[in-house]
N, C-alpha and C. Protein backbone atom coordinates (compact mmCIF):
# COMPACT_ATOMS: atom_id res chain seq x y z
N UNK A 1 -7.72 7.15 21.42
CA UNK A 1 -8.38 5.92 21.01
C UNK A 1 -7.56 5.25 19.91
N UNK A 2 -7.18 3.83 20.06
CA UNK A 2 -6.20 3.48 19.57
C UNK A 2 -7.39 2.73 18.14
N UNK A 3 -6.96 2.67 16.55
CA UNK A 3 -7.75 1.73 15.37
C UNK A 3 -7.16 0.08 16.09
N UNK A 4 -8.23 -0.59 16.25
CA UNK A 4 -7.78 -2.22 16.78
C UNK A 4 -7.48 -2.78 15.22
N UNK A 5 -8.37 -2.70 14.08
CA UNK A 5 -8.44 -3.58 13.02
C UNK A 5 -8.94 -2.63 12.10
N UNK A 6 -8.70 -2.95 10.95
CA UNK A 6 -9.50 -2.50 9.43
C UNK A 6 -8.48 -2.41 8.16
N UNK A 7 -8.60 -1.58 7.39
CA UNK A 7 -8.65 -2.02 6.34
C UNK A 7 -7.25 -0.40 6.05
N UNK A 8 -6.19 0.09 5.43
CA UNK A 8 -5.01 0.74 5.02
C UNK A 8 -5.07 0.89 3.64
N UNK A 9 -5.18 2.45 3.08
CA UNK A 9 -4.57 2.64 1.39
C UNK A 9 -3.40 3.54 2.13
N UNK A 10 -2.25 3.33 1.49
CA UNK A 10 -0.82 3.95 1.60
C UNK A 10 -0.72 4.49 0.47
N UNK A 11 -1.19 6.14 0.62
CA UNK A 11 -0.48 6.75 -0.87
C UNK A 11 0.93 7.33 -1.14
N UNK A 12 1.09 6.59 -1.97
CA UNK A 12 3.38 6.26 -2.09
C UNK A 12 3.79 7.50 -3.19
N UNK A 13 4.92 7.93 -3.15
CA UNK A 13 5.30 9.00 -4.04
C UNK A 13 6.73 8.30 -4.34
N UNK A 14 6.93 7.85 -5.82
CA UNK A 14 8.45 7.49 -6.18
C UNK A 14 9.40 8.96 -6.58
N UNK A 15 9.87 9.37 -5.97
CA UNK A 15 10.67 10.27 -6.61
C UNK A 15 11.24 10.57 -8.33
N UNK A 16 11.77 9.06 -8.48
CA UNK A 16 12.43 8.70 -9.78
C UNK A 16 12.25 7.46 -10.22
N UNK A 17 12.27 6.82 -11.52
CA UNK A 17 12.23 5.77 -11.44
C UNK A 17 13.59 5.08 -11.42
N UNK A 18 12.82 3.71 -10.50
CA UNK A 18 13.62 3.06 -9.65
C UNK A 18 13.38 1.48 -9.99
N UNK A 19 14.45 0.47 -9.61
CA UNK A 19 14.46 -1.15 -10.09
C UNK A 19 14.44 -1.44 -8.39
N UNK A 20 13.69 -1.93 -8.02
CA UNK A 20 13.22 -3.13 -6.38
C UNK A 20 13.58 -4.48 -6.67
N UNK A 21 14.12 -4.86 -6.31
CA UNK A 21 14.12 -6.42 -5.69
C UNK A 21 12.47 -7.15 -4.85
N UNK A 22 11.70 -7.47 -5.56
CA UNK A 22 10.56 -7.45 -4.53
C UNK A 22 10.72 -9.18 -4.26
N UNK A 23 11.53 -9.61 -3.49
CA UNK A 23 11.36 -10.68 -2.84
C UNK A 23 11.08 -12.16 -3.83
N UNK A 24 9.65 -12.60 -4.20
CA UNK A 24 9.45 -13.90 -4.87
C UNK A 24 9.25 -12.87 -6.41
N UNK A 25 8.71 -11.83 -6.60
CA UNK A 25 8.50 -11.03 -7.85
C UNK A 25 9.90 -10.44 -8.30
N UNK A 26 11.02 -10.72 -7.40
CA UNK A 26 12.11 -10.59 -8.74
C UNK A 26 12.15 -8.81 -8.34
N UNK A 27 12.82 -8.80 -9.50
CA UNK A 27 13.39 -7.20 -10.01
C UNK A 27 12.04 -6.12 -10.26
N UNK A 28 11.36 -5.79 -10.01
CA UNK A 28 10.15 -4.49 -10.24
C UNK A 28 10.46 -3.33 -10.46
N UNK A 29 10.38 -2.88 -12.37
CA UNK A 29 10.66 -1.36 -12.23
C UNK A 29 9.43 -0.32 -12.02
N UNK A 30 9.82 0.69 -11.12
CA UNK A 30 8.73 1.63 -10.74
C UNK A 30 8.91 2.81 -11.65
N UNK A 31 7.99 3.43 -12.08
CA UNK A 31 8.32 5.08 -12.50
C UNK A 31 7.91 5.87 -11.81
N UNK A 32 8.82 6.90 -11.97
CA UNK A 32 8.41 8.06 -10.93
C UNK A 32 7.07 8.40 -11.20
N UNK A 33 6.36 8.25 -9.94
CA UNK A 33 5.06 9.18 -9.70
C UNK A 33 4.43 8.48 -8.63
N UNK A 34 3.10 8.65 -8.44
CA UNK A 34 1.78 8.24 -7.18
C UNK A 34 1.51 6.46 -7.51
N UNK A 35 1.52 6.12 -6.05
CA UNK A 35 1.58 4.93 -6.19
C UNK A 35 0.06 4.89 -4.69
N UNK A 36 -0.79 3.41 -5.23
CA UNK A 36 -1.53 3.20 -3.97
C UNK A 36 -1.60 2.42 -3.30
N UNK A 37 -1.34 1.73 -2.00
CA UNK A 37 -1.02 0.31 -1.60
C UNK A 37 -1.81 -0.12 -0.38
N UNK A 38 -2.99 -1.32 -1.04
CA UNK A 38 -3.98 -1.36 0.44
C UNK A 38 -3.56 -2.34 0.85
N UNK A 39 -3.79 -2.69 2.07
CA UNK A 39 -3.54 -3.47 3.07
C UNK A 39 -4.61 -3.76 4.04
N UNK A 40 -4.06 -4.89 4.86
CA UNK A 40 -4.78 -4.89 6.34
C UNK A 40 -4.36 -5.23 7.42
N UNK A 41 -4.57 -5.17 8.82
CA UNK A 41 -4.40 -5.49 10.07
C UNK A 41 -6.01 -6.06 10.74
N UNK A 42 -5.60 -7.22 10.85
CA UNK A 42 -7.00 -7.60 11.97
C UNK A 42 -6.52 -7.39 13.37
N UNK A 43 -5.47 -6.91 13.42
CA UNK A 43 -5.01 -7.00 15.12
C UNK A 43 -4.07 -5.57 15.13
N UNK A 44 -4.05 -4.46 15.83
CA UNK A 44 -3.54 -3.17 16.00
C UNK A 44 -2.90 -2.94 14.50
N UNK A 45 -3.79 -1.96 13.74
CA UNK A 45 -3.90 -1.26 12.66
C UNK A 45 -2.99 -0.87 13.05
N UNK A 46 -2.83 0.16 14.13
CA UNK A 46 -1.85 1.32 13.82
C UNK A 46 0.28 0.99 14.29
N UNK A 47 -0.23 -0.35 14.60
CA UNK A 47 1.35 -0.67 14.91
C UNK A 47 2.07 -0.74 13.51
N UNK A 48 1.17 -1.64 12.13
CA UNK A 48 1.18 -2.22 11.20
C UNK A 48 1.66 -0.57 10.07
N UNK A 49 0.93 0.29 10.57
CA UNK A 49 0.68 1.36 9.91
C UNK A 49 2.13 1.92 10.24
N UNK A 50 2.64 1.98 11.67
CA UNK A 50 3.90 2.83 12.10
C UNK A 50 4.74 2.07 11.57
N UNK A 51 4.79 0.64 11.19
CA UNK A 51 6.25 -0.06 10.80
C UNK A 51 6.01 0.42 9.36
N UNK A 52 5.01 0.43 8.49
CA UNK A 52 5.18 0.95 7.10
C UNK A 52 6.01 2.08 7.19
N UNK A 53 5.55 3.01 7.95
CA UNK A 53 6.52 4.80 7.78
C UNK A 53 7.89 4.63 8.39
N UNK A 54 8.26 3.04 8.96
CA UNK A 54 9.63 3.13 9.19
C UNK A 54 10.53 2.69 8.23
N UNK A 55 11.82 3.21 7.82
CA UNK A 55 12.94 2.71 6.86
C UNK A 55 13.41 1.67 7.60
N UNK A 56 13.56 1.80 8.27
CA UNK A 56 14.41 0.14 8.89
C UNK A 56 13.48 -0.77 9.57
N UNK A 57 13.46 -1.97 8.94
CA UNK A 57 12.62 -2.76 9.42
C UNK A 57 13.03 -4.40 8.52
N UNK A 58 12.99 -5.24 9.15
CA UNK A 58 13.06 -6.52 8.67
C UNK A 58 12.22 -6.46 6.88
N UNK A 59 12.38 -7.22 5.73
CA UNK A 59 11.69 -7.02 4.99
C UNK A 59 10.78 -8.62 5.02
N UNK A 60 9.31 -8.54 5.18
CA UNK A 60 8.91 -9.17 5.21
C UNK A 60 7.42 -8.90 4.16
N UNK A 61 7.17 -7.96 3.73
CA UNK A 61 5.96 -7.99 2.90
C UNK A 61 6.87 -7.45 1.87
N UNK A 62 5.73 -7.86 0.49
CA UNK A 62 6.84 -7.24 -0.87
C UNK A 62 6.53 -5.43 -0.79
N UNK A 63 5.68 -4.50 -0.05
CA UNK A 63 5.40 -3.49 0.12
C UNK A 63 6.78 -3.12 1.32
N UNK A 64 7.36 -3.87 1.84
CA UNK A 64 8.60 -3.41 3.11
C UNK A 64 9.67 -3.02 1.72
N UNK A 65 9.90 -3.76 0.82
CA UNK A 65 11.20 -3.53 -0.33
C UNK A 65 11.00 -2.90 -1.18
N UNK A 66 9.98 -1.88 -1.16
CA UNK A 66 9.43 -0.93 -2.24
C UNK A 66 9.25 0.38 -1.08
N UNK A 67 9.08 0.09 0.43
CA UNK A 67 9.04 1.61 1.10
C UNK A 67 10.73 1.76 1.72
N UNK A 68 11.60 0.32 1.28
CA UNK A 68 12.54 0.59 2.13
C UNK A 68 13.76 1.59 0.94
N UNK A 69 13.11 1.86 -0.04
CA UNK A 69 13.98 2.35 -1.04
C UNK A 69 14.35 3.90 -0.39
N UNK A 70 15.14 4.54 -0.75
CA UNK A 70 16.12 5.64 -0.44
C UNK A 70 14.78 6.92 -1.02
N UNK A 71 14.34 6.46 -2.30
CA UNK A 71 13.24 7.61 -3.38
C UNK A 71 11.99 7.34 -3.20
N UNK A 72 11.67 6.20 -2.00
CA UNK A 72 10.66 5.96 -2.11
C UNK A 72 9.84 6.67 -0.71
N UNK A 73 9.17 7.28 -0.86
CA UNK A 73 8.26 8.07 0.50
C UNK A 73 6.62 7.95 0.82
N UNK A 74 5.85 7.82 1.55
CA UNK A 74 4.36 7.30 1.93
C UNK A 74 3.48 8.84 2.28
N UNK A 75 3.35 9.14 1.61
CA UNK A 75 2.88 10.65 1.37
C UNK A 75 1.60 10.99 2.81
N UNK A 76 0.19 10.12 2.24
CA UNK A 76 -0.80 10.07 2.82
C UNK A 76 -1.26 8.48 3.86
N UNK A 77 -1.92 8.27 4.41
CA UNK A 77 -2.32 6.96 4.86
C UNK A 77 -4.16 6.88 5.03
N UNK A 78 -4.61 5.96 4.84
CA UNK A 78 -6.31 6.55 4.81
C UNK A 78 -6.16 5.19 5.45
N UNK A 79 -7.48 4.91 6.32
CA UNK A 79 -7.64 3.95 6.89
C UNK A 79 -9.32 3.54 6.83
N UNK A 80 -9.82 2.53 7.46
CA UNK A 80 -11.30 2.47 7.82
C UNK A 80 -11.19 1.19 8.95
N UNK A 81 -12.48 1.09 9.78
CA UNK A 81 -12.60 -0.15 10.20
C UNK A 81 -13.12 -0.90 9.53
N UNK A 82 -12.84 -2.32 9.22
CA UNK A 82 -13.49 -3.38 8.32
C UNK A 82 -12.85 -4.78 9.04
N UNK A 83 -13.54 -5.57 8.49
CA UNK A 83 -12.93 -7.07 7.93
C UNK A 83 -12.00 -7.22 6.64
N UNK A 84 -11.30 -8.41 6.92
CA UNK A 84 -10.40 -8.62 6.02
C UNK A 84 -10.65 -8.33 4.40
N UNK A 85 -12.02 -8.87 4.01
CA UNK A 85 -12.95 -8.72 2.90
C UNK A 85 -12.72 -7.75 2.01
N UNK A 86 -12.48 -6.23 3.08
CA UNK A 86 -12.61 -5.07 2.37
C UNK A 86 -11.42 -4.85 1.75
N UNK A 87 -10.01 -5.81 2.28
CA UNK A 87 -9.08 -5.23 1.36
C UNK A 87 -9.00 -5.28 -0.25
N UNK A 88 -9.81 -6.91 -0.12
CA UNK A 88 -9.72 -6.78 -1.70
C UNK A 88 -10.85 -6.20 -2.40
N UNK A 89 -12.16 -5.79 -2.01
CA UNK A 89 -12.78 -4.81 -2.27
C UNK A 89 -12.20 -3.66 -3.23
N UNK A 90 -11.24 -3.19 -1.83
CA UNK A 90 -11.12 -1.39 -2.37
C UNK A 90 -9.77 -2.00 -3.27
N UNK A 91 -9.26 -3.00 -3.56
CA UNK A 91 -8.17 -3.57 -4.32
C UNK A 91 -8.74 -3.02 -5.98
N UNK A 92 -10.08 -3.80 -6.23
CA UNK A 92 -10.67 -3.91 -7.19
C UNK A 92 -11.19 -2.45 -7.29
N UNK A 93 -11.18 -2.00 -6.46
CA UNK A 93 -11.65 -0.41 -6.91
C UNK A 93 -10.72 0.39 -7.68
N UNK A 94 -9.54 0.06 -6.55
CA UNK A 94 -7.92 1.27 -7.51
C UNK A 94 -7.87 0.43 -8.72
N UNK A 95 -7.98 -0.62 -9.04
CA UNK A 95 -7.65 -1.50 -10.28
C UNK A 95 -8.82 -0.62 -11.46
N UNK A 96 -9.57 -0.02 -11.34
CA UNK A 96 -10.87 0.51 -12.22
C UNK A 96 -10.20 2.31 -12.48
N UNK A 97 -8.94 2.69 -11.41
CA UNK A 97 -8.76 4.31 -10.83
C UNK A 97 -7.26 3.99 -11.56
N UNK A 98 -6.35 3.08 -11.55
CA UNK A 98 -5.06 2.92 -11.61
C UNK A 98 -4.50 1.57 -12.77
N UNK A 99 -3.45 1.85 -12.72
CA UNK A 99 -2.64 0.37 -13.32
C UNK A 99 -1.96 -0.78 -12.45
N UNK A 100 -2.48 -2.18 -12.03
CA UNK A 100 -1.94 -2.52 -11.57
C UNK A 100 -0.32 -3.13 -11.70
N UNK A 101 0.19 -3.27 -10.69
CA UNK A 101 1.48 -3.73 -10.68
C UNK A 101 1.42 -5.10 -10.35
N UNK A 102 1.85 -6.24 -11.31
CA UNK A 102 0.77 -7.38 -10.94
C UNK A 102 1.89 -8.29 -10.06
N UNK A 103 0.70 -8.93 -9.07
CA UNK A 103 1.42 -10.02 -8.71
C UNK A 103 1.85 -9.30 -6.67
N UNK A 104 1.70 -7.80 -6.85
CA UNK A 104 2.10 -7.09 -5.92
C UNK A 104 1.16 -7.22 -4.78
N UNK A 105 1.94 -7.58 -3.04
CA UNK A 105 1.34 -7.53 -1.95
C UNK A 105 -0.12 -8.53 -1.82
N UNK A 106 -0.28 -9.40 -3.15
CA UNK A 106 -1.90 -10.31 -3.57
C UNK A 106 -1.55 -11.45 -3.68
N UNK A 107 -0.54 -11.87 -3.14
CA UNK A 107 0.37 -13.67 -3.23
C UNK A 107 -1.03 -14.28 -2.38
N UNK A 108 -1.80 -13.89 -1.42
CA UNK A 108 -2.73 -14.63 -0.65
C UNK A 108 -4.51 -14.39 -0.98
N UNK A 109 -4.20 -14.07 -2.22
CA UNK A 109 -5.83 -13.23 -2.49
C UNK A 109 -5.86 -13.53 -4.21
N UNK A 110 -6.92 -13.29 -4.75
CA UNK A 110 -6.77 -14.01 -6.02
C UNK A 110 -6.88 -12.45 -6.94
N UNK A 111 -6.41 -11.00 -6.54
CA UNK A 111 -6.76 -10.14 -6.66
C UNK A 111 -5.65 -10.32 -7.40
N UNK A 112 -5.31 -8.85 -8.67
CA UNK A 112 -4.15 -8.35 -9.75
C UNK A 112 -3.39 -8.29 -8.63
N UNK A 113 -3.41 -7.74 -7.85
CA UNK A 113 -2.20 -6.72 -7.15
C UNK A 113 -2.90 -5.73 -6.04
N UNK A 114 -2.52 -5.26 -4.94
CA UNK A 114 -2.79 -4.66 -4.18
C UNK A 114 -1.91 -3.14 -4.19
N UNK A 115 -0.79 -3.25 -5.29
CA UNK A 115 -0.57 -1.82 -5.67
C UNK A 115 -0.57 -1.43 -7.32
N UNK A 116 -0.84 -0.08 -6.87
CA UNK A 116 -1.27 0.83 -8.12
C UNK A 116 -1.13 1.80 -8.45
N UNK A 117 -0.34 1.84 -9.69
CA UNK A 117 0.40 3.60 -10.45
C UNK A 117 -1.52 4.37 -10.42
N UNK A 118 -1.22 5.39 -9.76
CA UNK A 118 -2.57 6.37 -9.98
C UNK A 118 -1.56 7.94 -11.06
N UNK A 119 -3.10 8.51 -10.97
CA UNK A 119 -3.07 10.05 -10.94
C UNK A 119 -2.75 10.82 -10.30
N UNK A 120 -4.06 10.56 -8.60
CA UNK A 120 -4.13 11.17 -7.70
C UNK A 120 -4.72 10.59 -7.17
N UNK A 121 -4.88 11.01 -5.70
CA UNK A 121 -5.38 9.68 -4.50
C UNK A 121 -6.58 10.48 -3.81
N UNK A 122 -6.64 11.66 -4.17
CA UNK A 122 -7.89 12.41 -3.53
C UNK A 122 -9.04 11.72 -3.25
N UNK A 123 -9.36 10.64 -4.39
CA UNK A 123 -10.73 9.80 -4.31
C UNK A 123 -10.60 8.93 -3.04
N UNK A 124 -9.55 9.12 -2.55
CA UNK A 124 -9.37 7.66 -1.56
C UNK A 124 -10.12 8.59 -0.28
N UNK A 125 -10.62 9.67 -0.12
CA UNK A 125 -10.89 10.08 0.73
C UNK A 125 -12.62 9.62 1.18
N UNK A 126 -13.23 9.42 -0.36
CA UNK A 126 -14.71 8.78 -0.38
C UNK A 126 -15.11 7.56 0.54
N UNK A 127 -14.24 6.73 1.04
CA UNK A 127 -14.32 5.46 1.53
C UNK A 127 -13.43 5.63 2.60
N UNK A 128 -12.84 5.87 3.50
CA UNK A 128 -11.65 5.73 4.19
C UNK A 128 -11.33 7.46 4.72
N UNK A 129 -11.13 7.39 5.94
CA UNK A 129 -10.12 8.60 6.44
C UNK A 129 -9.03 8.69 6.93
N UNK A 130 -8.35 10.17 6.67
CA UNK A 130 -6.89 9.88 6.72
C UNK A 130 -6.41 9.67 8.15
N UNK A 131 -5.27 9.10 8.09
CA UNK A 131 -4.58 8.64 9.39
C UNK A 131 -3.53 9.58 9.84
N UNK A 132 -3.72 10.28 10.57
CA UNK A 132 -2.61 11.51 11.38
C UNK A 132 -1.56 10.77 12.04
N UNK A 133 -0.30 10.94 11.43
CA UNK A 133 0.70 10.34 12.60
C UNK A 133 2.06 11.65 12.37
């Protein structure tokens, strides 16, 4: 059974810290550690989901120039079905769990940022289940 639509947290692991080029945001330094990055697909979740876990890929979201890094790796993936709505929902949730990185993957939403330096991502399991690939 294939996810048609819903709602993506990508839990990211930086190896080291690292300087990105993120597209209209310029230069972005990361520090090493857990990073959380929600997203959405209204149309095949899981195609959207397989181009994230690929290194080569056109860069077209500021989240493609932050997974296309050499140190940069996508540890976990949690998903749900939803409407668009919920991304910035659970946005405002990691923003209460994490630090945002501002300005990140939220160019179309009036949200901080859609990624976020955490702790640990275990909580992401309360709302969302993980995605096996």
């Amino acid at each position: 059974m294939s996810i048609v639509k819903g709602v993506y947290v990508l839990a990211i692991f930086v190896r080291k810290d690292i300087s990105v080029n993120v597209g209209t945001l310029r230069c972005i330094n990361f520090e090493k550690g857990l990073y959380a990055y929600v997203g959405s697909a209204q149309n095949n979740l899981e195609k959207r989901i397989e181009r994230h876990l690929r290194k080569a890929k056109r860069k077209f979201w500021h989240i493609d120039n932050l997974l296309g890094n050499e140190f940069v790796k996508v540890l976990k993936v949690f998903h749900k079905t939803a409407e668009r709505p919920e991304e910035c929902k659970i946005a405002k949730e990691l923003s209460k769990r994490g630090v945002p990185i501002k300005g990140f993957g939220s160019s179309d939403c009036t949200c901080k940022s859609h990624l976020f330096k955490l702790q640990d991502y275990e909580f992401l399991r309360e709302f969302a289940h993980e995605y096996k690939w």
